[in-house]
C-alpha atoms as a PDB file:
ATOM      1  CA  UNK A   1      28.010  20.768  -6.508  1.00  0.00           C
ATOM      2  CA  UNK A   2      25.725  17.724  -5.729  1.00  0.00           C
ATOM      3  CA  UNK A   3      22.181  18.212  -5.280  1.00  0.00           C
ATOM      4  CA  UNK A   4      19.430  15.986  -4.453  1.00  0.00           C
ATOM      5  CA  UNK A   5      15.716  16.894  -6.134  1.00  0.00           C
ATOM      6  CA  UNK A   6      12.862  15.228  -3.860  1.00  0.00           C
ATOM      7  CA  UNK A   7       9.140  16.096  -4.844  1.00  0.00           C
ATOM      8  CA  UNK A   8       6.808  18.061  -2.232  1.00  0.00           C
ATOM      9  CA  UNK A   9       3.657  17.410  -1.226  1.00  0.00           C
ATOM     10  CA  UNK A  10       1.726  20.112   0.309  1.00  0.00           C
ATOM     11  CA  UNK A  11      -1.657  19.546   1.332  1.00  0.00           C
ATOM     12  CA  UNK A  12      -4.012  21.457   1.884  1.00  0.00           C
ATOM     13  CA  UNK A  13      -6.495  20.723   4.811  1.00  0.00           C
ATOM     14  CA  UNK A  14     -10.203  20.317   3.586  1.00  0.00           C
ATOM     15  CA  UNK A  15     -13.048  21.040   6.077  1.00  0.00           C
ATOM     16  CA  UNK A  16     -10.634  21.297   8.972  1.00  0.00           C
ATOM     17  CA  UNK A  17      -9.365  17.802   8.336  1.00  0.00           C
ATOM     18  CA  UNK A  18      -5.821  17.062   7.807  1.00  0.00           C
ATOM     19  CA  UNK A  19      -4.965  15.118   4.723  1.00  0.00           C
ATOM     20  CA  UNK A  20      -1.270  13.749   4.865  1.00  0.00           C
ATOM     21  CA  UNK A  21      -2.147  10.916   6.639  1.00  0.00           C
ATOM     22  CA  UNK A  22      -5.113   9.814   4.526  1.00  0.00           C
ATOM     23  CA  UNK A  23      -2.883  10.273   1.106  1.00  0.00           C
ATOM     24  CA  UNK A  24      -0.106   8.152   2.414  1.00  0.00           C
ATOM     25  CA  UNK A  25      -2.975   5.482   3.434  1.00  0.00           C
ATOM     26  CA  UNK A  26      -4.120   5.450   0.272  1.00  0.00           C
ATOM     27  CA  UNK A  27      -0.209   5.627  -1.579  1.00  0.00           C
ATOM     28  CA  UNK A  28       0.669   2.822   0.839  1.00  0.00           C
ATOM     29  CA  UNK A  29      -2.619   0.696  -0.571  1.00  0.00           C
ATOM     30  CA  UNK A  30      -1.597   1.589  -3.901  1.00  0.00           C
ATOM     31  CA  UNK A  31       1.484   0.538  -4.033  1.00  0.00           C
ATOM     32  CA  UNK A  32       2.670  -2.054  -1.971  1.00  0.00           C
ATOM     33  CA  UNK A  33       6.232  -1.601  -1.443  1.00  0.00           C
ATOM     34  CA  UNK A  34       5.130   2.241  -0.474  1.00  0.00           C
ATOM     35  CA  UNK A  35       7.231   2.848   3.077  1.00  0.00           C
ATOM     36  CA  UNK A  36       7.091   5.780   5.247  1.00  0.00           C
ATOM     37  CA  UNK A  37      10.898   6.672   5.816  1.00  0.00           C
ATOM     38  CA  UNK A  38      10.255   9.493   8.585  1.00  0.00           C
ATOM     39  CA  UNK A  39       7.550  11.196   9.938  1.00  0.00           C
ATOM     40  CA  UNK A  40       7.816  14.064  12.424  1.00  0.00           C
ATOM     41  CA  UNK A  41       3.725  15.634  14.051  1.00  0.00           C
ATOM     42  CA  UNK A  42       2.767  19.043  14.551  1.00  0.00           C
ATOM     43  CA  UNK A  43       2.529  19.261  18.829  1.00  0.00           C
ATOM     44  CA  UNK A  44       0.691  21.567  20.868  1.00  0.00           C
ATOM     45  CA  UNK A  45       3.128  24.336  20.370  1.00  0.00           C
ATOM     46  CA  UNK A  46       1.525  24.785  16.692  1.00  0.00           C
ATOM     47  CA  UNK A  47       1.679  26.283  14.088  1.00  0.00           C
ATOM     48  CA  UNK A  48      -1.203  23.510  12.823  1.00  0.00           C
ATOM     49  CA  UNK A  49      -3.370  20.905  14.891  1.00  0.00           C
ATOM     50  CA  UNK A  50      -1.254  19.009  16.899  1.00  0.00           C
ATOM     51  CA  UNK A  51      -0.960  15.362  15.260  1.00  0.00           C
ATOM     52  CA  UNK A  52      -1.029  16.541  11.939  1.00  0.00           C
ATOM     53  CA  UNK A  53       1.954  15.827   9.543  1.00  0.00           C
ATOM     54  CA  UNK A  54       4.642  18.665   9.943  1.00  0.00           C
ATOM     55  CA  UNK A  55       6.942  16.404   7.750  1.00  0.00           C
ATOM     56  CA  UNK A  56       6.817  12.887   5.965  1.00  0.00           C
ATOM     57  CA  UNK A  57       9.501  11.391   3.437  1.00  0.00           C
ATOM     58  CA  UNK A  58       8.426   8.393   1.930  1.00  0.00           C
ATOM     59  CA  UNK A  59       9.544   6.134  -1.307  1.00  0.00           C
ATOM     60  CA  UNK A  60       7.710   4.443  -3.677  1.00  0.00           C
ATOM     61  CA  UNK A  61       9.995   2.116  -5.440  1.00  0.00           C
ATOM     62  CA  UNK A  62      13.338   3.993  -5.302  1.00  0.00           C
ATOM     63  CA  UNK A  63      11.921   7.285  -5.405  1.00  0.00           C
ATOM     64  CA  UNK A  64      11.681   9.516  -2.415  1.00  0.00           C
ATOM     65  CA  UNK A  65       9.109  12.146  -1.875  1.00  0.00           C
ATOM     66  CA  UNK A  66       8.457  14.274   0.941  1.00  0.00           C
ATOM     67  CA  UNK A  67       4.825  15.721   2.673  1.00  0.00           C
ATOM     68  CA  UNK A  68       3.414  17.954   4.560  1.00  0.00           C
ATOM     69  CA  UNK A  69      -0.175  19.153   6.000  1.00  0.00           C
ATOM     70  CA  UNK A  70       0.090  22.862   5.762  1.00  0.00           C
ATOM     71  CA  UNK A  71      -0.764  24.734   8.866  1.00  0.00           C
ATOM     72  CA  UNK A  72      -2.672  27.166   6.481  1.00  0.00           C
ATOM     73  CA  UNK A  73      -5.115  26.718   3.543  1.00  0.00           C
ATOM     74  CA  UNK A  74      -3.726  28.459   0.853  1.00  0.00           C
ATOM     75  CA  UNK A  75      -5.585  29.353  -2.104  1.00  0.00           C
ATOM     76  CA  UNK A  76      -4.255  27.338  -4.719  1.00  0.00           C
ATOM     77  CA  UNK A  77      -3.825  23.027  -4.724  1.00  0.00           C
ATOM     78  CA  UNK A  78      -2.206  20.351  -6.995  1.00  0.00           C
ATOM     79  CA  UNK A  79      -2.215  20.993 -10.453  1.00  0.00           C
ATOM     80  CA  UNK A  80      -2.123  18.456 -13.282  1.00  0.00           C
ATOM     81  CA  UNK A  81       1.079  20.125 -15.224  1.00  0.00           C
ATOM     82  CA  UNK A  82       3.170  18.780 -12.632  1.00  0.00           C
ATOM     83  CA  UNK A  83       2.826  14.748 -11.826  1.00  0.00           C
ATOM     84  CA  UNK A  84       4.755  11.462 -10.670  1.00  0.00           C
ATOM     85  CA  UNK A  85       5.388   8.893 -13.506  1.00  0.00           C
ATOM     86  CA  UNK A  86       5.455   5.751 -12.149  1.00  0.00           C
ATOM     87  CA  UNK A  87       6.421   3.020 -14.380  1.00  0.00           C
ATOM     88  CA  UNK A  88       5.532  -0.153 -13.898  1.00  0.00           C
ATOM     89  CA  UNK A  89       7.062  -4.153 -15.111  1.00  0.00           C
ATOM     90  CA  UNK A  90       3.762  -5.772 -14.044  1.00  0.00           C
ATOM     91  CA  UNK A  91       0.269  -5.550 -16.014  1.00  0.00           C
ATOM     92  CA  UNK A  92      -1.358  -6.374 -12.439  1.00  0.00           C
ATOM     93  CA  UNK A  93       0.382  -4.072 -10.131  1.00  0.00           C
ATOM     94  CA  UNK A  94       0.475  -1.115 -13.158  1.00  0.00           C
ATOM     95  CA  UNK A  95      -3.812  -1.664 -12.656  1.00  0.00           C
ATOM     96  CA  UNK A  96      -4.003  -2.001  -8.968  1.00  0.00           C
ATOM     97  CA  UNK A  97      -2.373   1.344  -8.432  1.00  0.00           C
ATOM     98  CA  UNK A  98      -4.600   2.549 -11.019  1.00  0.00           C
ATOM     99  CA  UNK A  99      -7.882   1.102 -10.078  1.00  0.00           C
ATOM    100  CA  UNK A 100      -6.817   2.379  -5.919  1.00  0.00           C
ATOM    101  CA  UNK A 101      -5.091   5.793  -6.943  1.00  0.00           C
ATOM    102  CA  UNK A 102      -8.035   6.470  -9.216  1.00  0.00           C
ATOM    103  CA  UNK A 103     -11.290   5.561  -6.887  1.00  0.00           C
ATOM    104  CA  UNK A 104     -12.470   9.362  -6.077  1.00  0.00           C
ATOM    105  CA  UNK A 105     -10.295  10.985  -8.141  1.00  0.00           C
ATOM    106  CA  UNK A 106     -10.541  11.986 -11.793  1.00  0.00           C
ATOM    107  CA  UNK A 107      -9.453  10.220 -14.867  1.00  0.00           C
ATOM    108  CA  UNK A 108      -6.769  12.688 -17.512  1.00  0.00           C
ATOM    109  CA  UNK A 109      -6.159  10.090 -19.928  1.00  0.00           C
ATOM    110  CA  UNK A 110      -7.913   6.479 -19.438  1.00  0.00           C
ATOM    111  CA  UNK A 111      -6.741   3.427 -19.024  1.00  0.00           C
ATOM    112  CA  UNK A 112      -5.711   1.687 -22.499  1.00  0.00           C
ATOM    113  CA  UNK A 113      -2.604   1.051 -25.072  1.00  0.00           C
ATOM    114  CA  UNK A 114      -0.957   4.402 -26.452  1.00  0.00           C
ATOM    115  CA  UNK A 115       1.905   4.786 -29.436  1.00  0.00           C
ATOM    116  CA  UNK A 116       4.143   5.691 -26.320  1.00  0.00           C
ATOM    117  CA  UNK A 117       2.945   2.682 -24.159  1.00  0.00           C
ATOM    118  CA  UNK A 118       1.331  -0.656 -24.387  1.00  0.00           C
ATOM    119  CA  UNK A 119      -0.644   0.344 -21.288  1.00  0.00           C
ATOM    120  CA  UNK A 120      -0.859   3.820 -19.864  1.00  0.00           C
ATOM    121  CA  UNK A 121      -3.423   5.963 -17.658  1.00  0.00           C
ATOM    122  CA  UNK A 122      -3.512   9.841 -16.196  1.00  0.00           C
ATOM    123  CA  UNK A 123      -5.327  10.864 -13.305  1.00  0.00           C
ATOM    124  CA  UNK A 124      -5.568  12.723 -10.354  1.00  0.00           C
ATOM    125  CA  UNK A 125      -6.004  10.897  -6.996  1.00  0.00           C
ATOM    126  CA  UNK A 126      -9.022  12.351  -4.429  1.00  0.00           C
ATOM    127  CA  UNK A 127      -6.261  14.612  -3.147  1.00  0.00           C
ATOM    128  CA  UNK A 128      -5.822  16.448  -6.618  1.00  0.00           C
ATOM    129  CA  UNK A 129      -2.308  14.830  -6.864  1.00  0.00           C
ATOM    130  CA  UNK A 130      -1.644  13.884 -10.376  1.00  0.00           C
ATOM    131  CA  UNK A 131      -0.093  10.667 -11.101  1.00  0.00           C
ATOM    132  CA  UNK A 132       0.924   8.866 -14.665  1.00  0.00           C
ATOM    133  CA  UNK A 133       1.076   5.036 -14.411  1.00  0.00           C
ATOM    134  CA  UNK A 134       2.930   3.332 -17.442  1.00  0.00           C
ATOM    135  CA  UNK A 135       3.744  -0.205 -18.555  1.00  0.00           C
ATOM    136  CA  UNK A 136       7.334  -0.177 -19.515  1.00  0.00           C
END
């Protein structure tokens, strides 16, 4: 058996507002090479606001993940225990996607030289998704 494991992005909307689209703006700013593989809108038949993301795959690097906006708000979000570990050749590009993913989101570990990593950072972007950047 051959199976594929893709990470899933559900998000939740916040005030009304849909929040795909804004997380793969900011994804896209933080890493460069970010490319949106597929998209496919809600309509007007529902279930959510027509527009909104009913499915997005997208890759950073050579990693695939997929998206959606949910059509409900559910009562739980991201949580930190689960995150994408992005490592990273290049000092610069390793604290661009840092300095972008982090703006309105929350720092786990800062920025600085571990045992594990000459230069390594944990945080949660402003959509609660938790990322770990790491100079390899």
């Amino acid at each position: 058996m051959t199976a594929t494991v893709t990470p899933f992005l559900m998000f939740n909307p916040v005030d009304g507002q849909a929040q795909a689209d804004r997380a793969l703006a900011l994804y896209a700013a933080a890493f460069p090479d970010m490319e949106v593989l597929e998209m496919a809108r809600y309509g007007a038949e529902g279930p959510a606001v027509p527009g909104n993301v009913q499915k997005a795959r997208f890759r950073i690097g050579t990693q695939q993940v997929l998206c959606i906006d949910s059509p409900i708000t559910h009562a739980f979000t991201f949580t930190p225990s689960l995150s994408l570990f992005v490592t990273f050749t290049d000092t610069a590009a390793l604290d661009h996607a840092f300095n972008t993913l982090s703006e309105g989101g929350g720092i786990l570990m800062p920025l600085a030289a571990y045992p594990f990593s000459p230069r390594y950072a944990w945080l949660t972007d402003r959509f609660g998704v938790s990322w770990q950047v790491s100079l390899a």
